[in-house]
PDB file of N, CA and C in Angstrom:
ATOM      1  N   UNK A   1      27.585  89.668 105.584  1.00  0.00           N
ATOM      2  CA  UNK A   1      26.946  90.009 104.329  1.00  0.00           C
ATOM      3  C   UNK A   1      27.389  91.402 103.904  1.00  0.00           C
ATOM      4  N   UNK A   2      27.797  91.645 102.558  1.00  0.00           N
ATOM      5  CA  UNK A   2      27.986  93.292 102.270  1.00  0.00           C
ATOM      6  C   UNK A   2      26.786  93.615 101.743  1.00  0.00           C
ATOM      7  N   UNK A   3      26.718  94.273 101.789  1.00  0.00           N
ATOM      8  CA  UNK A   3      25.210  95.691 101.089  1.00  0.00           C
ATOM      9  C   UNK A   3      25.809  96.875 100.589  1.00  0.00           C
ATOM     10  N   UNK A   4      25.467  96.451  99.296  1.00  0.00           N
ATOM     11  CA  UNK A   4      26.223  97.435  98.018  1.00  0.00           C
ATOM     12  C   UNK A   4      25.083  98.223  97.160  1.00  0.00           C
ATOM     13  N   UNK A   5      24.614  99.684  97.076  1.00  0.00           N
ATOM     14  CA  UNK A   5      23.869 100.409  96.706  1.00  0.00           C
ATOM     15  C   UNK A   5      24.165 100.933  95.461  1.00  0.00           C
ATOM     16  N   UNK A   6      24.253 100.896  94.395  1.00  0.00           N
ATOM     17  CA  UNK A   6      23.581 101.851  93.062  1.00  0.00           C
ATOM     18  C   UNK A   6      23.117 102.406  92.488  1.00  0.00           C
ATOM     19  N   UNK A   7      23.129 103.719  92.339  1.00  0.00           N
ATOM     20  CA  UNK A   7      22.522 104.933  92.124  1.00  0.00           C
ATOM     21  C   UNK A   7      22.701 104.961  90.942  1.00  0.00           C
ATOM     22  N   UNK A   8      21.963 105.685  90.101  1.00  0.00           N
ATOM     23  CA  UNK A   8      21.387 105.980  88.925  1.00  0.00           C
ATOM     24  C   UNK A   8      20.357 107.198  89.057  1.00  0.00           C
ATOM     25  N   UNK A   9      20.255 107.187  87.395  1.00  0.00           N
ATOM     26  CA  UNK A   9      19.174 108.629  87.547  1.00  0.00           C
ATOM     27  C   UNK A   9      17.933 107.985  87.987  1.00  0.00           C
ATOM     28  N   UNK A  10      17.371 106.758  87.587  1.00  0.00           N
ATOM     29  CA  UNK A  10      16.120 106.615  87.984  1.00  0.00           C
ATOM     30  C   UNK A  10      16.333 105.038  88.871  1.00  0.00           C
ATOM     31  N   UNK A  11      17.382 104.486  88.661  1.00  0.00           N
ATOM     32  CA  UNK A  11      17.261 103.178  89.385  1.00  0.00           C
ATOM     33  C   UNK A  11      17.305 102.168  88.642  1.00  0.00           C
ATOM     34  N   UNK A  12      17.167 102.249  86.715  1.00  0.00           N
ATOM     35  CA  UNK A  12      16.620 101.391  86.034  1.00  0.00           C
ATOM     36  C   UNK A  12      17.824 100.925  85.166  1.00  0.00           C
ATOM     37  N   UNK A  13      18.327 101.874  84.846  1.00  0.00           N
ATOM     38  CA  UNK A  13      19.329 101.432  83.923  1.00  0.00           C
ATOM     39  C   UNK A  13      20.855 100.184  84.952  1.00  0.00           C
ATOM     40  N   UNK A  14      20.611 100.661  86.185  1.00  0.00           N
ATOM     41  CA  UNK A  14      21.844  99.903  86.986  1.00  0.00           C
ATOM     42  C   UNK A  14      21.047  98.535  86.794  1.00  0.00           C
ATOM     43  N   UNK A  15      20.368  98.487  87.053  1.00  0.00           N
ATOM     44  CA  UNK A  15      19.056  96.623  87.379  1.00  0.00           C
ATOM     45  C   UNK A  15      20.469  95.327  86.696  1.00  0.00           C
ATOM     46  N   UNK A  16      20.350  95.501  85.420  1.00  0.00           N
ATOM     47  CA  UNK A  16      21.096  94.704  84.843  1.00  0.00           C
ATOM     48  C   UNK A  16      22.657  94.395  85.164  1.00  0.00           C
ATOM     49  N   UNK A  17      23.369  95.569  85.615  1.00  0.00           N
ATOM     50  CA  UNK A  17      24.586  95.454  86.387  1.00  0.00           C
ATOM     51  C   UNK A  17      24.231  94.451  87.985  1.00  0.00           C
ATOM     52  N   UNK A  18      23.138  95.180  88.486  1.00  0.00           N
ATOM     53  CA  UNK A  18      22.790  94.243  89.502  1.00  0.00           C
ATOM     54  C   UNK A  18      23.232  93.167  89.632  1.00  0.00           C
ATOM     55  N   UNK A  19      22.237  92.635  88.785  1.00  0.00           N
ATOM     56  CA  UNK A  19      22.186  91.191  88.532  1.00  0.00           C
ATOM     57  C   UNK A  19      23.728  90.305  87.809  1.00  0.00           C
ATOM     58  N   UNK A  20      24.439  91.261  87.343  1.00  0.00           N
ATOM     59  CA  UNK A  20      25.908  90.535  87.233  1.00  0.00           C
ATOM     60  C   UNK A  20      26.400  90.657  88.311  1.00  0.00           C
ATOM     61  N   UNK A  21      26.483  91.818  88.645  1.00  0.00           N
ATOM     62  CA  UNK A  21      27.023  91.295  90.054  1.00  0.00           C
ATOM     63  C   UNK A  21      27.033  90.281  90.922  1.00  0.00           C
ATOM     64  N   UNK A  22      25.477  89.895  90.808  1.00  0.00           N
ATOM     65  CA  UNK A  22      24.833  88.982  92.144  1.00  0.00           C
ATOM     66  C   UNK A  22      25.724  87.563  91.487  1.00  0.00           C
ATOM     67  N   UNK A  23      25.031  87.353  89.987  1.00  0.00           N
ATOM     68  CA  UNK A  23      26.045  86.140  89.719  1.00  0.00           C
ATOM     69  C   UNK A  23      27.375  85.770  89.808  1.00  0.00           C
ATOM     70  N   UNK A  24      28.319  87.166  89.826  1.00  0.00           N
ATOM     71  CA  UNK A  24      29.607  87.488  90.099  1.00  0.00           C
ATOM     72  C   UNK A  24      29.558  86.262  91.940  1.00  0.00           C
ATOM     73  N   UNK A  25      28.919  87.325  92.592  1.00  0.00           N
ATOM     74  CA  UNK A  25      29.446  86.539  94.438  1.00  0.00           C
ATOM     75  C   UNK A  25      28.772  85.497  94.373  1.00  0.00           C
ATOM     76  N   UNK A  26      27.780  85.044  93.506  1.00  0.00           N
ATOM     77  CA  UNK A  26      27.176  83.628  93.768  1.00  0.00           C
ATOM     78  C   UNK A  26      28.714  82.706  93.744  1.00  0.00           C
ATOM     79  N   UNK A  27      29.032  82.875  92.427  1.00  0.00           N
ATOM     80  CA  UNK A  27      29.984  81.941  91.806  1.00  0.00           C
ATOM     81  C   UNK A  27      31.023  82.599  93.394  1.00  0.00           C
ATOM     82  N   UNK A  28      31.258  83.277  94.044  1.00  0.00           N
ATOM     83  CA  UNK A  28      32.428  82.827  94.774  1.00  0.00           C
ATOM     84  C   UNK A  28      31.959  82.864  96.278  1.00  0.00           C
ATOM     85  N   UNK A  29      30.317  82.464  96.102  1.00  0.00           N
ATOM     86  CA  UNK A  29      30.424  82.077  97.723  1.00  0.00           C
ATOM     87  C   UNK A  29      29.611  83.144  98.481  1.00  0.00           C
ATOM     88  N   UNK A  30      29.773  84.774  98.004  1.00  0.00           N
ATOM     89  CA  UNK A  30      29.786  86.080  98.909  1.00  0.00           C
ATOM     90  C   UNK A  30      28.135  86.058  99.084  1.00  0.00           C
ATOM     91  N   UNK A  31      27.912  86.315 100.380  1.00  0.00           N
ATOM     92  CA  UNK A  31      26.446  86.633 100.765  1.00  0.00           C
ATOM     93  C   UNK A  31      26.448  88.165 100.438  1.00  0.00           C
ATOM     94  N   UNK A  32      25.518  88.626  99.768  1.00  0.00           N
ATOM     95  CA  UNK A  32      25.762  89.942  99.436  1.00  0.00           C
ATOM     96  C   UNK A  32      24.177  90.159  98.838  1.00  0.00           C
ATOM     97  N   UNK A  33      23.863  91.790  99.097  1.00  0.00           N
ATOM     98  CA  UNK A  33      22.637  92.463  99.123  1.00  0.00           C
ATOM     99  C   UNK A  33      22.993  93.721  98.128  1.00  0.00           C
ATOM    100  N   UNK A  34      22.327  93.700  96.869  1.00  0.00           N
ATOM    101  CA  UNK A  34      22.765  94.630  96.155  1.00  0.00           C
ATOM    102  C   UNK A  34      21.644  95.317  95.426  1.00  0.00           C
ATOM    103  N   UNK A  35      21.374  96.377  95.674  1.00  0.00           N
ATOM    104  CA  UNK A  35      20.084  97.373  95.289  1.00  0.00           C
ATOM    105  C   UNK A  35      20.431  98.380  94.432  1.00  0.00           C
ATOM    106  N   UNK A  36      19.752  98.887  93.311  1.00  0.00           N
ATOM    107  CA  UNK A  36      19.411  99.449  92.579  1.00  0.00           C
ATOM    108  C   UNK A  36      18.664 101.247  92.781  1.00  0.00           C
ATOM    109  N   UNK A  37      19.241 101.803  93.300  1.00  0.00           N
ATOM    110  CA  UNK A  37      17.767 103.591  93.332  1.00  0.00           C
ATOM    111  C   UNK A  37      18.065 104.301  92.730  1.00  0.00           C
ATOM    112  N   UNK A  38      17.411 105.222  92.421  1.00  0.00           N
ATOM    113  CA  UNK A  38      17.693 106.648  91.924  1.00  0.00           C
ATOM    114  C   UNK A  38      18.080 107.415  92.744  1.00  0.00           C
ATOM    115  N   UNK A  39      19.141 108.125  92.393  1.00  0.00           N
ATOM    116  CA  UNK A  39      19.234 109.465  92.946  1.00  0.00           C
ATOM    117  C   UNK A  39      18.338 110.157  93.602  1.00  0.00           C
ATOM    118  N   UNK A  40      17.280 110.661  93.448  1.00  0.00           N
ATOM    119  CA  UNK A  40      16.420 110.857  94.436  1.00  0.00           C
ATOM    120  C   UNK A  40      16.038 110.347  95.872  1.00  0.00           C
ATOM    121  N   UNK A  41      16.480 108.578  95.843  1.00  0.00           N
ATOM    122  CA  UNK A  41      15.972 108.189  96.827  1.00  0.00           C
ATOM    123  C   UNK A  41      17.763 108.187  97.642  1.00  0.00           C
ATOM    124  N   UNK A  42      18.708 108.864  97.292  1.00  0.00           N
ATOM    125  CA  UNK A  42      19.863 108.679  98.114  1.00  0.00           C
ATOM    126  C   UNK A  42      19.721 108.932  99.694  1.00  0.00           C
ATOM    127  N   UNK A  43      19.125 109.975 100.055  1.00  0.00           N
ATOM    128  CA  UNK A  43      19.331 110.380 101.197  1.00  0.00           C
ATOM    129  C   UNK A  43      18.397 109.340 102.440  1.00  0.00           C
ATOM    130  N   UNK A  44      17.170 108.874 101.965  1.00  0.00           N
ATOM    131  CA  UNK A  44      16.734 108.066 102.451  1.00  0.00           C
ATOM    132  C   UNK A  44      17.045 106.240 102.799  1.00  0.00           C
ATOM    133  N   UNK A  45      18.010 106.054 101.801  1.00  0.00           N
ATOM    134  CA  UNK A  45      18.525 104.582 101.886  1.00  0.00           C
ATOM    135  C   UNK A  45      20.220 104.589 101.978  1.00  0.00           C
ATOM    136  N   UNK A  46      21.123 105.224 101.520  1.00  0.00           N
ATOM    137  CA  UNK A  46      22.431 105.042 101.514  1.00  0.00           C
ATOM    138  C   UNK A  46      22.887 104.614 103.030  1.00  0.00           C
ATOM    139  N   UNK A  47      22.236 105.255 103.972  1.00  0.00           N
ATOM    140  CA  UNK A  47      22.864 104.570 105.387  1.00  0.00           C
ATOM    141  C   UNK A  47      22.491 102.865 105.693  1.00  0.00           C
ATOM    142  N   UNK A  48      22.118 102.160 104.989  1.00  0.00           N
ATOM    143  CA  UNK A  48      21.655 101.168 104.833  1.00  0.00           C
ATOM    144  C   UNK A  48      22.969 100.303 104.202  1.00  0.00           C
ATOM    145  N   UNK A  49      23.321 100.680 103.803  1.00  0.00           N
ATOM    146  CA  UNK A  49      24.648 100.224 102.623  1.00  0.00           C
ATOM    147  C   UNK A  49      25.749 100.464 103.397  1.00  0.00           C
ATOM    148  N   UNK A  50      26.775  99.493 103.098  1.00  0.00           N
ATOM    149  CA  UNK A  50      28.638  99.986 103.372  1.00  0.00           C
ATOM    150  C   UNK A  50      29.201 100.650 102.430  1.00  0.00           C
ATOM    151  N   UNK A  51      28.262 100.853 101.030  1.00  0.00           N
ATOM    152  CA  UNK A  51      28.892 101.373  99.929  1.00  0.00           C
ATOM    153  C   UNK A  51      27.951 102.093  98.758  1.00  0.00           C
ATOM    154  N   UNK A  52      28.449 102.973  98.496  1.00  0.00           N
ATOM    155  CA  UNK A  52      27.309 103.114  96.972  1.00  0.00           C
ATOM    156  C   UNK A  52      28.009 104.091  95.654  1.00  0.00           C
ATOM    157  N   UNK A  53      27.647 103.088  94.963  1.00  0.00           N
ATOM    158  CA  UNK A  53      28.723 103.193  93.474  1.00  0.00           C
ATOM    159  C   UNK A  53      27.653 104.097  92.784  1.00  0.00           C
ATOM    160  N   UNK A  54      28.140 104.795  91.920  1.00  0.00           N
ATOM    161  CA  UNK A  54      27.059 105.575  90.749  1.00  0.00           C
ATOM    162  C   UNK A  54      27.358 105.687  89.436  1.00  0.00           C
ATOM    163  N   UNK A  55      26.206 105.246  89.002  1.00  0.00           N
ATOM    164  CA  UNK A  55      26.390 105.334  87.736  1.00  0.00           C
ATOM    165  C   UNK A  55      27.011 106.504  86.936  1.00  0.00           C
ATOM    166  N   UNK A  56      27.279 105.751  85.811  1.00  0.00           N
ATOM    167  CA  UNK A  56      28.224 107.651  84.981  1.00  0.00           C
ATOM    168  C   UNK A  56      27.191 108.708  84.539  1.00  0.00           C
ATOM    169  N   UNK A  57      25.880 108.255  84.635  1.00  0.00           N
ATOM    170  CA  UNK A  57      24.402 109.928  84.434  1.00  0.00           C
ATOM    171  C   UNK A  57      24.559 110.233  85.681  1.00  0.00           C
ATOM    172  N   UNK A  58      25.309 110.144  86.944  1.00  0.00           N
ATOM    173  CA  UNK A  58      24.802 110.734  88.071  1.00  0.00           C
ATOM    174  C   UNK A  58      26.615 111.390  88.580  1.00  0.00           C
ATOM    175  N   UNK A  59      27.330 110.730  87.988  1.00  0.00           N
ATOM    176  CA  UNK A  59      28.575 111.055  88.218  1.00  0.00           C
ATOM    177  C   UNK A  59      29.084 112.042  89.147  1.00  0.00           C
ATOM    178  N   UNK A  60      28.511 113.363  88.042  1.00  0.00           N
ATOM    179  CA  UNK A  60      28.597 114.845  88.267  1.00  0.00           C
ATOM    180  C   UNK A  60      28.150 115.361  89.618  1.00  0.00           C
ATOM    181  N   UNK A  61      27.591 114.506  90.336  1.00  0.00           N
ATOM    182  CA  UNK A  61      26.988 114.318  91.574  1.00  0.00           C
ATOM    183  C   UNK A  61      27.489 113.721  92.853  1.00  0.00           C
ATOM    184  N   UNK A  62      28.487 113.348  92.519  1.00  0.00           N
ATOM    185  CA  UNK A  62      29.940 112.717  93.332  1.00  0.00           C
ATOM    186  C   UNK A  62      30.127 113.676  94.544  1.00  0.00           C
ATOM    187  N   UNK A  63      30.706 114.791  94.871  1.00  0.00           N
ATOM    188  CA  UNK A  63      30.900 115.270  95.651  1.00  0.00           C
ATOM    189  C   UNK A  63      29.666 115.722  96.835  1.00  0.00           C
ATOM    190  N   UNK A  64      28.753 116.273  96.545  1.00  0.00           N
ATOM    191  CA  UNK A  64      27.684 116.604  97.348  1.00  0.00           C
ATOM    192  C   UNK A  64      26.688 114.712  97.618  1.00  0.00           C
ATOM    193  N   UNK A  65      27.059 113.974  97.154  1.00  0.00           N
ATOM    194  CA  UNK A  65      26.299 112.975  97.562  1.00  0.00           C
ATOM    195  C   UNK A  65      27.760 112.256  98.640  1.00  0.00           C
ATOM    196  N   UNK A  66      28.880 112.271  98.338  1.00  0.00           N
ATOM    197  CA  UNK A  66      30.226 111.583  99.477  1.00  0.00           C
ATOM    198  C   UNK A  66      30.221 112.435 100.499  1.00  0.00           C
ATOM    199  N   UNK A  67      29.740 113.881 100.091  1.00  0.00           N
ATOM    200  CA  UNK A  67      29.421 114.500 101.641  1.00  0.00           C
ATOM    201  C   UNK A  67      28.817 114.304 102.496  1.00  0.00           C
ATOM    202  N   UNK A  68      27.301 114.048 102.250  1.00  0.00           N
ATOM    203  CA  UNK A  68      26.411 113.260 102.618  1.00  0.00           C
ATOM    204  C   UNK A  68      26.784 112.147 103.449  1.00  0.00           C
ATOM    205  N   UNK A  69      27.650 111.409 102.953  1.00  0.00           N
ATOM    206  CA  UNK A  69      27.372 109.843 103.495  1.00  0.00           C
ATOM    207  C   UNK A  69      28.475 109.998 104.231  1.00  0.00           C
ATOM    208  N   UNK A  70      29.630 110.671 104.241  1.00  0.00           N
ATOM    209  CA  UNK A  70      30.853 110.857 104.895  1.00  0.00           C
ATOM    210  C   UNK A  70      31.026 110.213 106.305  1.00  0.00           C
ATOM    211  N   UNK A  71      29.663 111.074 107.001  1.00  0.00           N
ATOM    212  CA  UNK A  71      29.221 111.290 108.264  1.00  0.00           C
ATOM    213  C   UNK A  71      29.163 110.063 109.126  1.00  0.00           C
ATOM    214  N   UNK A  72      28.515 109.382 107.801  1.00  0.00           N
ATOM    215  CA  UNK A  72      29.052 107.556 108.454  1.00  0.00           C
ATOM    216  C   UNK A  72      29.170 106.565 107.991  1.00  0.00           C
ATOM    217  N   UNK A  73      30.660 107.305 107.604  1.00  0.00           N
ATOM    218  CA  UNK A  73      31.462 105.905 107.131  1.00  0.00           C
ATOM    219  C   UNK A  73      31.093 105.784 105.852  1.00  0.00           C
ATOM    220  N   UNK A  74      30.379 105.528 104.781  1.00  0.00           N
ATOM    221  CA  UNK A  74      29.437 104.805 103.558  1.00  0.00           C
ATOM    222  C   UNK A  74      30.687 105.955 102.448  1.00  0.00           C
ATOM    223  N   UNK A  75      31.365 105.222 101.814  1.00  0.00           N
ATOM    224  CA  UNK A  75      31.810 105.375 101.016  1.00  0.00           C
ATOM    225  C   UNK A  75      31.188 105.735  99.308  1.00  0.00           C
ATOM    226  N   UNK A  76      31.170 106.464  98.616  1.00  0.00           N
ATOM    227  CA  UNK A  76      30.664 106.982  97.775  1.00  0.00           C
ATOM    228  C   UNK A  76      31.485 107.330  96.815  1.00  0.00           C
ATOM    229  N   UNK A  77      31.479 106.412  95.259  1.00  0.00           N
ATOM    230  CA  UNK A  77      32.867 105.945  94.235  1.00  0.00           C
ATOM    231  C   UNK A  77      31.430 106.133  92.655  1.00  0.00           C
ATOM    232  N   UNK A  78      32.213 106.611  91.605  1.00  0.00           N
ATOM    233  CA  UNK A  78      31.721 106.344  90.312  1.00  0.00           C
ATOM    234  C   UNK A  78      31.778 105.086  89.737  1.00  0.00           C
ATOM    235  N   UNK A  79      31.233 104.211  89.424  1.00  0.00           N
ATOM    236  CA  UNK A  79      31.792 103.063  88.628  1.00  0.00           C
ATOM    237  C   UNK A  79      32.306 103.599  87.617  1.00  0.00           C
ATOM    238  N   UNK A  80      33.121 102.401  86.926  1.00  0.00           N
ATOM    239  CA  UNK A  80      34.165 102.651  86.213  1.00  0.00           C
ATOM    240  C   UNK A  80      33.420 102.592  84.533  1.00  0.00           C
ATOM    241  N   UNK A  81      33.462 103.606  83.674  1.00  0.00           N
ATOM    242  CA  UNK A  81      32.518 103.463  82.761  1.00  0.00           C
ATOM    243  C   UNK A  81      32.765 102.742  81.671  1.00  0.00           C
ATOM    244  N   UNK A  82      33.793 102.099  81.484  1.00  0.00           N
ATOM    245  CA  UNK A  82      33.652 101.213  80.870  1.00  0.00           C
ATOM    246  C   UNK A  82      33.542  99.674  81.600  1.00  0.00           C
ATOM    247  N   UNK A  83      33.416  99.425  82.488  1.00  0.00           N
ATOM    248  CA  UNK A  83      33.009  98.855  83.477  1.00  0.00           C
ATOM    249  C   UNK A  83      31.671  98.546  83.352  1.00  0.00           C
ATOM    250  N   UNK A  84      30.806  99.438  83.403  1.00  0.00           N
ATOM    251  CA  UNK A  84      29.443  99.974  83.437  1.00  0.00           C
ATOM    252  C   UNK A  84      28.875  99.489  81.914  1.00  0.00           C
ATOM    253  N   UNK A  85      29.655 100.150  81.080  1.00  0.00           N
ATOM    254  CA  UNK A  85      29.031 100.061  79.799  1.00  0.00           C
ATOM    255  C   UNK A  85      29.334  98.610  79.148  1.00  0.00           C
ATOM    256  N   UNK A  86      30.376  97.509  79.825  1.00  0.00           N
ATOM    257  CA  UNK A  86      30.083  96.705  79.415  1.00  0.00           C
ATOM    258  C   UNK A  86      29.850  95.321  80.308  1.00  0.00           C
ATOM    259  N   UNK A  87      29.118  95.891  81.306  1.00  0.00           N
ATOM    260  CA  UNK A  87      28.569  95.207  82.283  1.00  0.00           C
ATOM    261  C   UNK A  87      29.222  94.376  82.956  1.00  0.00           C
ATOM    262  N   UNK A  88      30.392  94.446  83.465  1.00  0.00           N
ATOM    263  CA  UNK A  88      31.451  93.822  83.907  1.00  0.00           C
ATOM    264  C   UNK A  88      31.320  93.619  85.547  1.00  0.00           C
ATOM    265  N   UNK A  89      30.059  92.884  85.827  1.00  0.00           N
ATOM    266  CA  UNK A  89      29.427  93.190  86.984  1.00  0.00           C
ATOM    267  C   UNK A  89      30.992  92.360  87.954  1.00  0.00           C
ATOM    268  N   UNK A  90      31.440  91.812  87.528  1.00  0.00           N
ATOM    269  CA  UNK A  90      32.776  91.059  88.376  1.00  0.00           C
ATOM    270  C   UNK A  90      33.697  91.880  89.251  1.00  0.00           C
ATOM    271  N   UNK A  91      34.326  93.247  88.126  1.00  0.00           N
ATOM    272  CA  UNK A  91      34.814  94.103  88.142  1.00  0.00           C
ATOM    273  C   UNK A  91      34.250  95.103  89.225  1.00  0.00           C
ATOM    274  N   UNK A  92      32.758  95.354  88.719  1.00  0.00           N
ATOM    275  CA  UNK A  92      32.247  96.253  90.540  1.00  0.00           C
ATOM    276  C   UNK A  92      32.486  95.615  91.178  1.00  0.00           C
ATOM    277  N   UNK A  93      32.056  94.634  91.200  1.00  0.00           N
ATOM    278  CA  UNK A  93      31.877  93.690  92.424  1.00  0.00           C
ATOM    279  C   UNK A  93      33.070  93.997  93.574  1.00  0.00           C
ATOM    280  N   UNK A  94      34.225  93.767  92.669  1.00  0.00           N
ATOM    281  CA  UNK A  94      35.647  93.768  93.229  1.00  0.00           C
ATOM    282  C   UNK A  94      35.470  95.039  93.225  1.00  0.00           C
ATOM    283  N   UNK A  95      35.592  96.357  93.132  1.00  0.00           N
ATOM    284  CA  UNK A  95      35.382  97.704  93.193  1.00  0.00           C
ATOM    285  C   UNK A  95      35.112  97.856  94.679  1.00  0.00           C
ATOM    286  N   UNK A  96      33.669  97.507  94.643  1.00  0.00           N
ATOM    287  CA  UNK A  96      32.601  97.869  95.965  1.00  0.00           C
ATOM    288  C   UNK A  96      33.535  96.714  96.734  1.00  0.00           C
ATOM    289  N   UNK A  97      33.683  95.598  96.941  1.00  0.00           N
ATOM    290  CA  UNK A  97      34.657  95.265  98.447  1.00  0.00           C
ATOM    291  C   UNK A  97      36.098  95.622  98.750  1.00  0.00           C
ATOM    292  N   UNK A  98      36.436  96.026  97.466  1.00  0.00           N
ATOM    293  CA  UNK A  98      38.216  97.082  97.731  1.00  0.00           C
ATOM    294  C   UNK A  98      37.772  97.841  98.558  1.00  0.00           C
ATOM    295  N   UNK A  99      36.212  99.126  98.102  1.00  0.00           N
ATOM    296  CA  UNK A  99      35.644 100.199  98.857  1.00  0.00           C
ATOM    297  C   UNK A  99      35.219  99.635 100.434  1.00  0.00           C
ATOM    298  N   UNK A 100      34.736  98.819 100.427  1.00  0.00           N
ATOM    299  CA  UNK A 100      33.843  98.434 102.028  1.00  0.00           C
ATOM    300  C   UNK A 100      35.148  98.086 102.530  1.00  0.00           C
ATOM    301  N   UNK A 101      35.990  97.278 102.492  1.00  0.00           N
ATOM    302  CA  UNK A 101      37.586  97.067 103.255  1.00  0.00           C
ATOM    303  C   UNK A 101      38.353  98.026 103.287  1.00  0.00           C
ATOM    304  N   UNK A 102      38.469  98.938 102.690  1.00  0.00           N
ATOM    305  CA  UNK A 102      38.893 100.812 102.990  1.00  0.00           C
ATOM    306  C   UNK A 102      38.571 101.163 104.119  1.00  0.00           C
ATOM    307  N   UNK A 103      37.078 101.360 104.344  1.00  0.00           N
ATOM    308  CA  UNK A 103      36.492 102.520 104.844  1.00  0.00           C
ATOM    309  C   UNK A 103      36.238 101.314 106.280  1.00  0.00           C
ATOM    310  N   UNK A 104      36.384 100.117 106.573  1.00  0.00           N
ATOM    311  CA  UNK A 104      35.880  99.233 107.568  1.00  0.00           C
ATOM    312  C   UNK A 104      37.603  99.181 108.151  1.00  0.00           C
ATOM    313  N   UNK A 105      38.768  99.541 107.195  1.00  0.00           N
ATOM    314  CA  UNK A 105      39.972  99.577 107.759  1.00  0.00           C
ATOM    315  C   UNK A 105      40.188 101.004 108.465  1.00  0.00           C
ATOM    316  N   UNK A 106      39.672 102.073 107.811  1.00  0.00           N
ATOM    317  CA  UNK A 106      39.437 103.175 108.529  1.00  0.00           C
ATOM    318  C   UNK A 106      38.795 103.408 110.120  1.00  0.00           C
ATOM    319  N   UNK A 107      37.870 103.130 110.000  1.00  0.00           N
ATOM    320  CA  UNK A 107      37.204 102.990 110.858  1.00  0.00           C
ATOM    321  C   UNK A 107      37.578 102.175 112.110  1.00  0.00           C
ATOM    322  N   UNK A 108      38.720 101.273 112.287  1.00  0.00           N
ATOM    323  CA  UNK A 108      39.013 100.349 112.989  1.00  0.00           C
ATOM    324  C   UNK A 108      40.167 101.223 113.723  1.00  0.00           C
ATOM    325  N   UNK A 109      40.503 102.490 112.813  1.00  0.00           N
ATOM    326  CA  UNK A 109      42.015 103.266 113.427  1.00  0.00           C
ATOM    327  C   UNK A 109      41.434 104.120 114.296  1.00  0.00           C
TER     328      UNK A 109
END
């Protein structure tokens, strides 16, 4: 199963990407766990995840949150904003398992 995390400023605006997504791996099969938080709640849930994408309000926040997660393994990427803005939940989808097969190929060296 992958477990793919989304950050946002409050958690609310990603919901709807969510949910393309989920229909995205239905249609091809993928068991997959995909959550929605705010920024606030990063430090408490990201080790939970193989991955966590952020929205473009949290962007600016890229570096001090990939530091964070560095430590193990959990990869930390912007979605792509037009991606985002036109809900192209297919497109993360494929994003976040390019990212989890990176960092799971890393890890294997």
């Amino acid at each position: 199963m992958y477990r793919i995390m989304l950050c946002c400023s409050a958690g609310m605006s990603t919901s709807m990407l969510v949910r393309k997504m989920e229909e995205a791996a239905a249609q091809r099969a993928l068991e997959v766990e995909i959550k929605a938080f705010g920024v606030a709640e990063f430090d408490e849930q990201f080790s939970r995840y193989q991955v966590v994408l952020l929205g473009p309000q949290v962007k600016y926040m890229l570096k001090s949150l990939a530091d964070k997660a560095a430590g193990q393994n959990v990869p930390v990427q912007p979605i792509d904003m037009m991606d985002y803005g036109m809900q192209r939940g297919d497109k993360v989808l494929d994003f976040a398992l390019s990212l989890i097969t990176t960092a799971n190929e890393k890890a294997a060296l």
